[in-house]
PDB file of N, CA and C in Angstrom:
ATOM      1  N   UNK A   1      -0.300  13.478  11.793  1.00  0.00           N
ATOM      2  CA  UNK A   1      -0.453  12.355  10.887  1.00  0.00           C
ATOM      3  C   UNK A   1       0.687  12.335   9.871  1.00  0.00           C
ATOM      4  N   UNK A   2       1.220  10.867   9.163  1.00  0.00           N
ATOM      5  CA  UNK A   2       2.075  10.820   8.655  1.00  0.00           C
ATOM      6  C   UNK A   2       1.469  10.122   7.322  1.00  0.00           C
ATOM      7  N   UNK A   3       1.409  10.787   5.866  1.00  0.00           N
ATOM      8  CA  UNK A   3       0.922  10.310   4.651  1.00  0.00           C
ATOM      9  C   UNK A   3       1.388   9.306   4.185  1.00  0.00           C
ATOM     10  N   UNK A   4       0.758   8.236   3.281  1.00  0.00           N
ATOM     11  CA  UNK A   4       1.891   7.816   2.188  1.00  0.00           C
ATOM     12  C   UNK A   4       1.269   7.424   1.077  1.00  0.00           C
ATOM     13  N   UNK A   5       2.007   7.944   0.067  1.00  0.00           N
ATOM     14  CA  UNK A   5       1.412   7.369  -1.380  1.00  0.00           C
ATOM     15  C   UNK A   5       2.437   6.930  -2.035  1.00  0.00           C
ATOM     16  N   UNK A   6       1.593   5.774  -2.608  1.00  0.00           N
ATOM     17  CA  UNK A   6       1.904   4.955  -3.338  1.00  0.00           C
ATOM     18  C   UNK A   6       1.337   4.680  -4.585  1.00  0.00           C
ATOM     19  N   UNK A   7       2.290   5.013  -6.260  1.00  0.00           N
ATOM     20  CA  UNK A   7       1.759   4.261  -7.219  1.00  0.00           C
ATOM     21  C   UNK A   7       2.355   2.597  -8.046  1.00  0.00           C
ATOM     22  N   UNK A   8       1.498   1.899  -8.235  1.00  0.00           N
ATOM     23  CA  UNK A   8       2.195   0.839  -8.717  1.00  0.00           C
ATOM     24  C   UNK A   8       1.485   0.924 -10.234  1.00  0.00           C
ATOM     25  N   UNK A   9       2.966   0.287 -11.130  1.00  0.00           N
ATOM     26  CA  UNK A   9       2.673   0.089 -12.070  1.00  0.00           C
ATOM     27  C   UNK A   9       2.610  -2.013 -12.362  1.00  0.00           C
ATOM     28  N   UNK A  10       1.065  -2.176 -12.703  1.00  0.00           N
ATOM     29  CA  UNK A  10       1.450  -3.461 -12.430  1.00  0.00           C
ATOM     30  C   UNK A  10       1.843  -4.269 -13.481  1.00  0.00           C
ATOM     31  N   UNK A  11       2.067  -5.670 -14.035  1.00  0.00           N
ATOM     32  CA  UNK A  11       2.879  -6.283 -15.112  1.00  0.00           C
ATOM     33  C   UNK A  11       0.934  -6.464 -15.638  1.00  0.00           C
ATOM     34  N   UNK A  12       0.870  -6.535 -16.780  1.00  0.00           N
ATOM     35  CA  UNK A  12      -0.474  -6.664 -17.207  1.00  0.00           C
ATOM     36  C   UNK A  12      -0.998  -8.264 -16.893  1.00  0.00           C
ATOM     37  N   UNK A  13      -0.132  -8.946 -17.032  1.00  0.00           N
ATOM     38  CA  UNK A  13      -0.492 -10.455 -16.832  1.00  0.00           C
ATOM     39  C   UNK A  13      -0.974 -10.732 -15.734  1.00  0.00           C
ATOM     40  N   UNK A  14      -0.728  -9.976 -14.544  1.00  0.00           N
ATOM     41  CA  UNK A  14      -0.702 -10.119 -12.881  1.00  0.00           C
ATOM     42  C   UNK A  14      -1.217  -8.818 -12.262  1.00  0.00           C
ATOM     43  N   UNK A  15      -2.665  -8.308 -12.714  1.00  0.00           N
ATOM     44  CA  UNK A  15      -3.082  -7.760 -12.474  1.00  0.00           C
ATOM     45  C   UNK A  15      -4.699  -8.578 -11.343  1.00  0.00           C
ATOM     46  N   UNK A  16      -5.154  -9.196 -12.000  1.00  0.00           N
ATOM     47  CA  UNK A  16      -6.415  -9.888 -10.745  1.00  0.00           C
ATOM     48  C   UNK A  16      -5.337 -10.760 -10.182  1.00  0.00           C
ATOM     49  N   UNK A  17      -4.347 -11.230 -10.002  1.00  0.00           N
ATOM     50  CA  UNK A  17      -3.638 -11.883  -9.093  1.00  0.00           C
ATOM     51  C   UNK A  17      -3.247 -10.738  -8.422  1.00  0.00           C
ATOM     52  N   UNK A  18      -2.754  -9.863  -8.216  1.00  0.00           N
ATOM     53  CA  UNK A  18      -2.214  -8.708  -7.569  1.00  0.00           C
ATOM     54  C   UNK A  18      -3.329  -7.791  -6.532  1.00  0.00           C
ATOM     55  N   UNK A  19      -4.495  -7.799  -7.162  1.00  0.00           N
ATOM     56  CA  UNK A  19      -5.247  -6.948  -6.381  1.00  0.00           C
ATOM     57  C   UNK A  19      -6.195  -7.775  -4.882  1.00  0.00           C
ATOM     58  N   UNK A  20      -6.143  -9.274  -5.095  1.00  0.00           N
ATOM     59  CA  UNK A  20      -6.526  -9.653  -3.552  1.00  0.00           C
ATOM     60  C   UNK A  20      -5.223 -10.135  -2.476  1.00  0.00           C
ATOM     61  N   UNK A  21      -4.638  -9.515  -2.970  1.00  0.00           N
ATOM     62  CA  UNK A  21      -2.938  -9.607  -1.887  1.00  0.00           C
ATOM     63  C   UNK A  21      -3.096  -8.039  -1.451  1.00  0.00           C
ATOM     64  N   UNK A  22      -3.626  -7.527  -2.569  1.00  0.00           N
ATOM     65  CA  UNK A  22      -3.328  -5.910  -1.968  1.00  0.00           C
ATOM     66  C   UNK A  22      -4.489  -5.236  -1.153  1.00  0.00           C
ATOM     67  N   UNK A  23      -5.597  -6.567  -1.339  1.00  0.00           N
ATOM     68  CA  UNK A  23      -6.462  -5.261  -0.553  1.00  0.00           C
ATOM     69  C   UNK A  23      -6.492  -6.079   0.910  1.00  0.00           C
ATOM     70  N   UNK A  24      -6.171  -7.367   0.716  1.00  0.00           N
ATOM     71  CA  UNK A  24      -5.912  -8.333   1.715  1.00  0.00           C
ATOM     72  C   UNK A  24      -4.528  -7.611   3.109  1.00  0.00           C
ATOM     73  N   UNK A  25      -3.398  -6.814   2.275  1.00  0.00           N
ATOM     74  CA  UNK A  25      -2.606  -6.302   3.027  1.00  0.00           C
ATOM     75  C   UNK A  25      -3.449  -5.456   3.461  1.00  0.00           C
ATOM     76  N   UNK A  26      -4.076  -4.582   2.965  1.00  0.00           N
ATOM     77  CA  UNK A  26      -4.919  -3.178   3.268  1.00  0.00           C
ATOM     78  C   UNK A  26      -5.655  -3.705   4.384  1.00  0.00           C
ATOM     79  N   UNK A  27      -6.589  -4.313   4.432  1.00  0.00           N
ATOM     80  CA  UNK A  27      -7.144  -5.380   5.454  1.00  0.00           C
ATOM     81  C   UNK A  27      -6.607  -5.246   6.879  1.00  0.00           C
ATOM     82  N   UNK A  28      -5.479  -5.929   6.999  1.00  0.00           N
ATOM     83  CA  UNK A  28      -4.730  -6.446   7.626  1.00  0.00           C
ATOM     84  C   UNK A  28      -3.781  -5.195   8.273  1.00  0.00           C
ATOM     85  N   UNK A  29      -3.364  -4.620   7.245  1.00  0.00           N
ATOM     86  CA  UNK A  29      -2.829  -3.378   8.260  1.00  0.00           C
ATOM     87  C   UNK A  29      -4.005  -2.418   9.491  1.00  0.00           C
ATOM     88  N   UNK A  30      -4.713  -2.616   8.332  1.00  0.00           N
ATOM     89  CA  UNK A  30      -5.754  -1.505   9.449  1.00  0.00           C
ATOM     90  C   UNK A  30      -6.084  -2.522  10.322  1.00  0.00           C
ATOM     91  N   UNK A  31      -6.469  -3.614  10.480  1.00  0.00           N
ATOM     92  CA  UNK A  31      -7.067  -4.341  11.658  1.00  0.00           C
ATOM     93  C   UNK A  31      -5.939  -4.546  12.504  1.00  0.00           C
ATOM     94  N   UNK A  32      -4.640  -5.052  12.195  1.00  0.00           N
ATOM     95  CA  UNK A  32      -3.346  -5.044  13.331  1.00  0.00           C
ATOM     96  C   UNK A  32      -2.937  -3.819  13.444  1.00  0.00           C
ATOM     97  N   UNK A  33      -2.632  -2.852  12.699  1.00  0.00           N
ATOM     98  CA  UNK A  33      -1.399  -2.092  13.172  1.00  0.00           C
ATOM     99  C   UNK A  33      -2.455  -0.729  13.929  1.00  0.00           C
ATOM    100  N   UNK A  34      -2.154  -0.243  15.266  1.00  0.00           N
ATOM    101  CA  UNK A  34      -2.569   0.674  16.289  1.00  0.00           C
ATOM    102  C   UNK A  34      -2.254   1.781  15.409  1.00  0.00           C
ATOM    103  N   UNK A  35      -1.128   1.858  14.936  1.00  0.00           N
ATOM    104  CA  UNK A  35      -0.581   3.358  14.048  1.00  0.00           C
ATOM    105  C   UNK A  35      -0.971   3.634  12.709  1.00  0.00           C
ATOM    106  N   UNK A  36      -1.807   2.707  12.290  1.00  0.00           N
ATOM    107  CA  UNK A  36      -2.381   2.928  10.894  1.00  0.00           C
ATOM    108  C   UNK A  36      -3.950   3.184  10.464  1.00  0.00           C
ATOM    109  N   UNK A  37      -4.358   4.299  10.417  1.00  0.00           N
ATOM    110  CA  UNK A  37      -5.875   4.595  10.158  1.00  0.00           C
ATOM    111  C   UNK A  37      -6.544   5.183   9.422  1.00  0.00           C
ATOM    112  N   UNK A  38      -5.233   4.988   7.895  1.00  0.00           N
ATOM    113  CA  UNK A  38      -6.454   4.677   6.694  1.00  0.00           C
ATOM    114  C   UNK A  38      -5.647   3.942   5.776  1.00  0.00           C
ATOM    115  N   UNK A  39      -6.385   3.235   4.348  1.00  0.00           N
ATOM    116  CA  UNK A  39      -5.200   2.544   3.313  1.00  0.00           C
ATOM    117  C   UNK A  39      -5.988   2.210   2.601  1.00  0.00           C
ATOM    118  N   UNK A  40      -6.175   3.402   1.896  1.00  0.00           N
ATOM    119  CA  UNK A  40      -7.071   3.241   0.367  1.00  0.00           C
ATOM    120  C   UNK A  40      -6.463   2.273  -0.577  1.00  0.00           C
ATOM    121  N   UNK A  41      -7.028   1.490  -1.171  1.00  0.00           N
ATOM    122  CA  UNK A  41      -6.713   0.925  -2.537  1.00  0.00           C
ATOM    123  C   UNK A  41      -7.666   1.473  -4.005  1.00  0.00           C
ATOM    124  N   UNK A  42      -7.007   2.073  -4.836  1.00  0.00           N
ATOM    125  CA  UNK A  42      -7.505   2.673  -5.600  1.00  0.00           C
ATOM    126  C   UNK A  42      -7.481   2.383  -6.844  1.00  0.00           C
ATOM    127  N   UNK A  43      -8.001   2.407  -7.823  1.00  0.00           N
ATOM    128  CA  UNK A  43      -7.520   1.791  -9.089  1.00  0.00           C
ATOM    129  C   UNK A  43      -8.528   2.761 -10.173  1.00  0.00           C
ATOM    130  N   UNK A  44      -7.746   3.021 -11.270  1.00  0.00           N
ATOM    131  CA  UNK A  44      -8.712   4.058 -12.505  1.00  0.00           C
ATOM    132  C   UNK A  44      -9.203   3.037 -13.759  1.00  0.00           C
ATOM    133  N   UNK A  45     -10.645   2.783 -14.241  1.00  0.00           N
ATOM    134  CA  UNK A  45     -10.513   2.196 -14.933  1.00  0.00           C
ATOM    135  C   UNK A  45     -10.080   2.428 -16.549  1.00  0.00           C
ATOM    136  N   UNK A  46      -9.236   3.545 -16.789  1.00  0.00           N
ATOM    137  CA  UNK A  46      -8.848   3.701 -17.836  1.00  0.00           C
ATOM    138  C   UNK A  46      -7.219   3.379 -17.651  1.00  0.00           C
ATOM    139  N   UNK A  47      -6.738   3.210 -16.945  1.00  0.00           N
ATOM    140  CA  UNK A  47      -5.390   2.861 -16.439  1.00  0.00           C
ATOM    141  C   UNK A  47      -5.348   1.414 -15.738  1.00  0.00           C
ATOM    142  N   UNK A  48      -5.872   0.049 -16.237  1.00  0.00           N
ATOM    143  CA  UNK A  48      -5.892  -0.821 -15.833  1.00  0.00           C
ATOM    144  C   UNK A  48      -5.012  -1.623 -15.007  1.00  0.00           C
ATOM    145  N   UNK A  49      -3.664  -1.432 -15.028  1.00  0.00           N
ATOM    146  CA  UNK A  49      -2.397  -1.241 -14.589  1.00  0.00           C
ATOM    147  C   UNK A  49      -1.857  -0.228 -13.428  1.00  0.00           C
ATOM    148  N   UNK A  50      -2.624   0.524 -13.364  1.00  0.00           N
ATOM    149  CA  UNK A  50      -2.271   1.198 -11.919  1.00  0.00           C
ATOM    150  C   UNK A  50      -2.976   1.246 -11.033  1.00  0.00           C
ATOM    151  N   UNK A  51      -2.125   0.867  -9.836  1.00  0.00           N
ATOM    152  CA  UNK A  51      -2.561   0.773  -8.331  1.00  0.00           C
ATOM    153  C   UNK A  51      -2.160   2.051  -7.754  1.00  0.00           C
ATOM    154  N   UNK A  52      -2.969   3.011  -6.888  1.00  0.00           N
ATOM    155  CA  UNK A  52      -2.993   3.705  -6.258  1.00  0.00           C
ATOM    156  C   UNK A  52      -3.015   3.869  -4.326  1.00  0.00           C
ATOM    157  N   UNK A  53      -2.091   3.657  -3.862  1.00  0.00           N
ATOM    158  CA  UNK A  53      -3.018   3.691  -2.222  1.00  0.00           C
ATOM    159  C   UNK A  53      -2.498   5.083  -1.520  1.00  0.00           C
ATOM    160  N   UNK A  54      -3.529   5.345  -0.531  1.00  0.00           N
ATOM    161  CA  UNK A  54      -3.208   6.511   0.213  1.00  0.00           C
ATOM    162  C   UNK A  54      -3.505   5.875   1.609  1.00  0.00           C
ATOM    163  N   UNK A  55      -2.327   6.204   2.448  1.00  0.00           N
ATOM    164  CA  UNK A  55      -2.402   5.336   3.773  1.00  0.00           C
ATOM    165  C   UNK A  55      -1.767   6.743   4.550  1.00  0.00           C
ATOM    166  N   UNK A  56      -2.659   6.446   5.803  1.00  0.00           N
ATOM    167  CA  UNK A  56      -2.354   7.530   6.527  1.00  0.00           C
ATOM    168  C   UNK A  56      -1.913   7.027   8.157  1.00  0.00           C
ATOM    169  N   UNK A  57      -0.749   7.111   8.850  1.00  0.00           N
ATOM    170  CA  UNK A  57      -0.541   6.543  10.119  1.00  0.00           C
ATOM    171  C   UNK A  57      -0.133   8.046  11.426  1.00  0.00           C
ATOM    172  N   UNK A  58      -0.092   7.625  11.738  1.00  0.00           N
ATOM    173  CA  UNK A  58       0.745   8.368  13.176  1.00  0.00           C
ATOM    174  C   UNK A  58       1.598   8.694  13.205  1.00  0.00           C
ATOM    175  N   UNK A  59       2.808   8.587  12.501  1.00  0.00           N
ATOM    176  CA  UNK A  59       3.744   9.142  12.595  1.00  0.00           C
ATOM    177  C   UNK A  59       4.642   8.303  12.013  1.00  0.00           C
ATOM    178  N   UNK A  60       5.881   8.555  11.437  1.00  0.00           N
ATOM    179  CA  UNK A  60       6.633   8.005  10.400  1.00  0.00           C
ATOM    180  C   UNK A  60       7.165   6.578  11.408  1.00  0.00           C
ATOM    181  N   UNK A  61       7.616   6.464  12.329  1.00  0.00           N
ATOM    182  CA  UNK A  61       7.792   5.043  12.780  1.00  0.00           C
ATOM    183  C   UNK A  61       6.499   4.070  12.917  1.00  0.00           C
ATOM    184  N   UNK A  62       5.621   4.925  12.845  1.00  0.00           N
ATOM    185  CA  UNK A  62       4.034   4.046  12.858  1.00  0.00           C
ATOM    186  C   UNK A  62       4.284   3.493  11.319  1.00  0.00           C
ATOM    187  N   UNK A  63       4.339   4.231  10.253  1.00  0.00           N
ATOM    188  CA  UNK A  63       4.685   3.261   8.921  1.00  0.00           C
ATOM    189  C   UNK A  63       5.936   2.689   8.880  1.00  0.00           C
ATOM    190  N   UNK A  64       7.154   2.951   9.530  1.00  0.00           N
ATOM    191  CA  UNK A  64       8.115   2.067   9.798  1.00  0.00           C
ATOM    192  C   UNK A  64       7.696   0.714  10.464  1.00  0.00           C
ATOM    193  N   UNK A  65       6.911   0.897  11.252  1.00  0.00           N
ATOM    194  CA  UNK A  65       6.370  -0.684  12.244  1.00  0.00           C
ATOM    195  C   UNK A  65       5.147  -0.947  11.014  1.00  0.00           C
ATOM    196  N   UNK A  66       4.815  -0.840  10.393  1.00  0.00           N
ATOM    197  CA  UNK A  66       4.280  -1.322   8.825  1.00  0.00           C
ATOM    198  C   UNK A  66       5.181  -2.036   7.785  1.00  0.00           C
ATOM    199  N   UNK A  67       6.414  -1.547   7.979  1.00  0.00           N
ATOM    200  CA  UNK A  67       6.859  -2.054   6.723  1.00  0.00           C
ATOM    201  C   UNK A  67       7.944  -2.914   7.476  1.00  0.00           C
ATOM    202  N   UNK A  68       7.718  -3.566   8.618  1.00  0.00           N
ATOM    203  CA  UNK A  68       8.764  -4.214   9.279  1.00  0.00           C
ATOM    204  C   UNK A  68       7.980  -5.512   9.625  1.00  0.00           C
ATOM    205  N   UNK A  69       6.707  -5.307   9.525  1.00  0.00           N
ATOM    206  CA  UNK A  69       5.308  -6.111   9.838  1.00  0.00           C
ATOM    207  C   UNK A  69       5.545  -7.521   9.121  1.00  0.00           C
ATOM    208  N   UNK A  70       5.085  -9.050   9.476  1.00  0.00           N
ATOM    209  CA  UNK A  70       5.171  -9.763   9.360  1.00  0.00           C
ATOM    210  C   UNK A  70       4.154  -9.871   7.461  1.00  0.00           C
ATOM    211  N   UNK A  71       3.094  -9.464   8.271  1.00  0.00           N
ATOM    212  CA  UNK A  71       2.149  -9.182   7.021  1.00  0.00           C
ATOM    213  C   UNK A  71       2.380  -8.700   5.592  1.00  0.00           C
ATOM    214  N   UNK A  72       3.138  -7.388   6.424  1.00  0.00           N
ATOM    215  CA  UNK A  72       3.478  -6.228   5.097  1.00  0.00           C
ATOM    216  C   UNK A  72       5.079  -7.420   4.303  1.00  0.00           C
ATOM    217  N   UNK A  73       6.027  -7.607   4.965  1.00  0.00           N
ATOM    218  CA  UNK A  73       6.841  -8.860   4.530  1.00  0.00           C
ATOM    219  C   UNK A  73       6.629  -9.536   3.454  1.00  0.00           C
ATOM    220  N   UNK A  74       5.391 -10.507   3.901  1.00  0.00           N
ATOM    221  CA  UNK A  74       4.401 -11.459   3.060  1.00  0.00           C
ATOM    222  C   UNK A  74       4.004 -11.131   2.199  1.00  0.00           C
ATOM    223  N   UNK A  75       3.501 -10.369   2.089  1.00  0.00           N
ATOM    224  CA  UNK A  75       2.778  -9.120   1.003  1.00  0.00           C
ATOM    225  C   UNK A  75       4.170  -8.634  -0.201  1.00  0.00           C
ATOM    226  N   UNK A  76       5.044  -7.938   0.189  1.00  0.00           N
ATOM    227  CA  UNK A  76       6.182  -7.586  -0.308  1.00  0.00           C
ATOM    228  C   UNK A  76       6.412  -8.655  -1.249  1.00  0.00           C
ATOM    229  N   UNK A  77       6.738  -9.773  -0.666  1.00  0.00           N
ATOM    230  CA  UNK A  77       7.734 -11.063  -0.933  1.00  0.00           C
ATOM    231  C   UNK A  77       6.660 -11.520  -2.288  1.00  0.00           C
ATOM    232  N   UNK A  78       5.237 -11.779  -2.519  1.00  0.00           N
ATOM    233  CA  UNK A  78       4.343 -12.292  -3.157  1.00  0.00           C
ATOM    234  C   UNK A  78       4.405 -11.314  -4.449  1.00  0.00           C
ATOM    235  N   UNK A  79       4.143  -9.741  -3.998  1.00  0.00           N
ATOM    236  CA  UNK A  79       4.263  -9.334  -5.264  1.00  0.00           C
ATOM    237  C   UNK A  79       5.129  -8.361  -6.079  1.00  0.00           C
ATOM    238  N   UNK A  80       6.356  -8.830  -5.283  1.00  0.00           N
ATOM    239  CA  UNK A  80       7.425  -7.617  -6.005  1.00  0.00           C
ATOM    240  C   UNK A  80       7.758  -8.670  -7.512  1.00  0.00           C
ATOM    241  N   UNK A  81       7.496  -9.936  -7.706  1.00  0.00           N
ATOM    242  CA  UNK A  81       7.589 -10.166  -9.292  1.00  0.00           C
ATOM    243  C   UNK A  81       6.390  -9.595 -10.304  1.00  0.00           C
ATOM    244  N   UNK A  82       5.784  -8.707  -9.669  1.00  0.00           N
ATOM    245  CA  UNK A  82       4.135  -8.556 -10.595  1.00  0.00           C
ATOM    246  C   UNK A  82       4.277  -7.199 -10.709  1.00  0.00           C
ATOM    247  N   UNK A  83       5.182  -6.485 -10.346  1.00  0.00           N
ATOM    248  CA  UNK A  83       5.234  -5.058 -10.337  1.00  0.00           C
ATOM    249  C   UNK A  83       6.771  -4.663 -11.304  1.00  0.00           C
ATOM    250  N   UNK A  84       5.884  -3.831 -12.108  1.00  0.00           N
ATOM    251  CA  UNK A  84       6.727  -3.073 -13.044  1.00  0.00           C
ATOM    252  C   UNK A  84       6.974  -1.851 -12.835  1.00  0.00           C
ATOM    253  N   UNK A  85       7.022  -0.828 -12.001  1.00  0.00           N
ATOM    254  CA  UNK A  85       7.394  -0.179 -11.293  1.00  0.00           C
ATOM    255  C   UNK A  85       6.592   0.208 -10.581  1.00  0.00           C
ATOM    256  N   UNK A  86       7.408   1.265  -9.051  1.00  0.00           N
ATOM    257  CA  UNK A  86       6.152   1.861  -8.312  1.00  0.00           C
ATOM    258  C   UNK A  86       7.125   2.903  -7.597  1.00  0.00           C
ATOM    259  N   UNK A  87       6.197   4.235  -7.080  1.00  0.00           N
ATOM    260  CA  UNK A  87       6.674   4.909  -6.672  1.00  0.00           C
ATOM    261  C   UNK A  87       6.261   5.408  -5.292  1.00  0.00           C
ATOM    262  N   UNK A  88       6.826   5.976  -4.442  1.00  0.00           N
ATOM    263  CA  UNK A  88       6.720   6.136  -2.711  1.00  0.00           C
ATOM    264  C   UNK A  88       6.684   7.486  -2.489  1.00  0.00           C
ATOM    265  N   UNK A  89       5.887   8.245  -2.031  1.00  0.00           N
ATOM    266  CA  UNK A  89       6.119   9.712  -1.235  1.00  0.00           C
ATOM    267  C   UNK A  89       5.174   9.404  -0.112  1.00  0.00           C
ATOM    268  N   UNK A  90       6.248  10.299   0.906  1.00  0.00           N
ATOM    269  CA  UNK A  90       5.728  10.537   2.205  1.00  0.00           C
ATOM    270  C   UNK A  90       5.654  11.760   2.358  1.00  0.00           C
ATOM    271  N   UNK A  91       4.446  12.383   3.220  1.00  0.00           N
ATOM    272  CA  UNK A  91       3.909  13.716   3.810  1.00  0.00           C
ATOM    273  C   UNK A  91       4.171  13.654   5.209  1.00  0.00           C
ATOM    274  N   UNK A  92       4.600  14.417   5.842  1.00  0.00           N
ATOM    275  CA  UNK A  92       4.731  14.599   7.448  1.00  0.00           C
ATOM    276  C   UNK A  92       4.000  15.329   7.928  1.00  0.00           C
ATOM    277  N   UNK A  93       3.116  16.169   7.349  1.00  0.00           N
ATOM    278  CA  UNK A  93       1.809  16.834   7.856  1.00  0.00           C
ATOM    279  C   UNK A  93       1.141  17.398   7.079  1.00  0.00           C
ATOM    280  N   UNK A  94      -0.318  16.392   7.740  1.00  0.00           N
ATOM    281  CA  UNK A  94      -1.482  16.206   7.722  1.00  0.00           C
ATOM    282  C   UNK A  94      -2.386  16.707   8.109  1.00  0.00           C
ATOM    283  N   UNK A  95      -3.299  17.836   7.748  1.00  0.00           N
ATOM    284  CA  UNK A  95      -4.497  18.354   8.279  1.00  0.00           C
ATOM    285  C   UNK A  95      -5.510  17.799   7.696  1.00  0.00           C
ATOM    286  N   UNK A  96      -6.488  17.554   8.994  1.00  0.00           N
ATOM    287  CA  UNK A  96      -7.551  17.462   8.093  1.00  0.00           C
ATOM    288  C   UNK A  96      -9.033  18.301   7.928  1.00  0.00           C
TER     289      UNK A  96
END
């Protein structure tokens, strides 16, 4: 299995606009993509502003064919103005 986490920091204004695109991608990856089989959306309510996901695929071109995805695109394109920063790590192995 191939990890990935993700934190977003979101713009405060575009926070309930932001979270049904994101769970809508979440959605959508797991129901299309064969290589993707998990994609938490997470959120703390003392940190109103941060998005959390933990997505777990098959192997690092399995999240490459994610982020090349028509969906994931769409998704990208909608809310990279609502995001005030975010950060990416990948794990290459996964036990569970």
């Amino acid at each position: 299995m191939f990890a990935v986490v993700v934190t977003f920091q979101i713009n405060p204004e575009d926070t309930s606009a932001f979270m049904p695109l994101m769970r809508d991608n979440a959605e959508t990856s797991l129901a299309r993509e064969d290589g993707c089989h998990r994609f938490d959306v997470c959120t703390d309510p003392s940190a109103p502003n941060e998005v959390f996901l933990y997505e777990l695929y098959t192997n690092a071109a399995a999240f490459d064919a994610h982020l090349a995805s028509a969906h994931f695109k769409t998704f990208d394109a909608a809310v990279a103005p609502m995001i005030a920063g975010k950060t990416v790590k990948t794990y290459a192995q996964v036990t569970s």
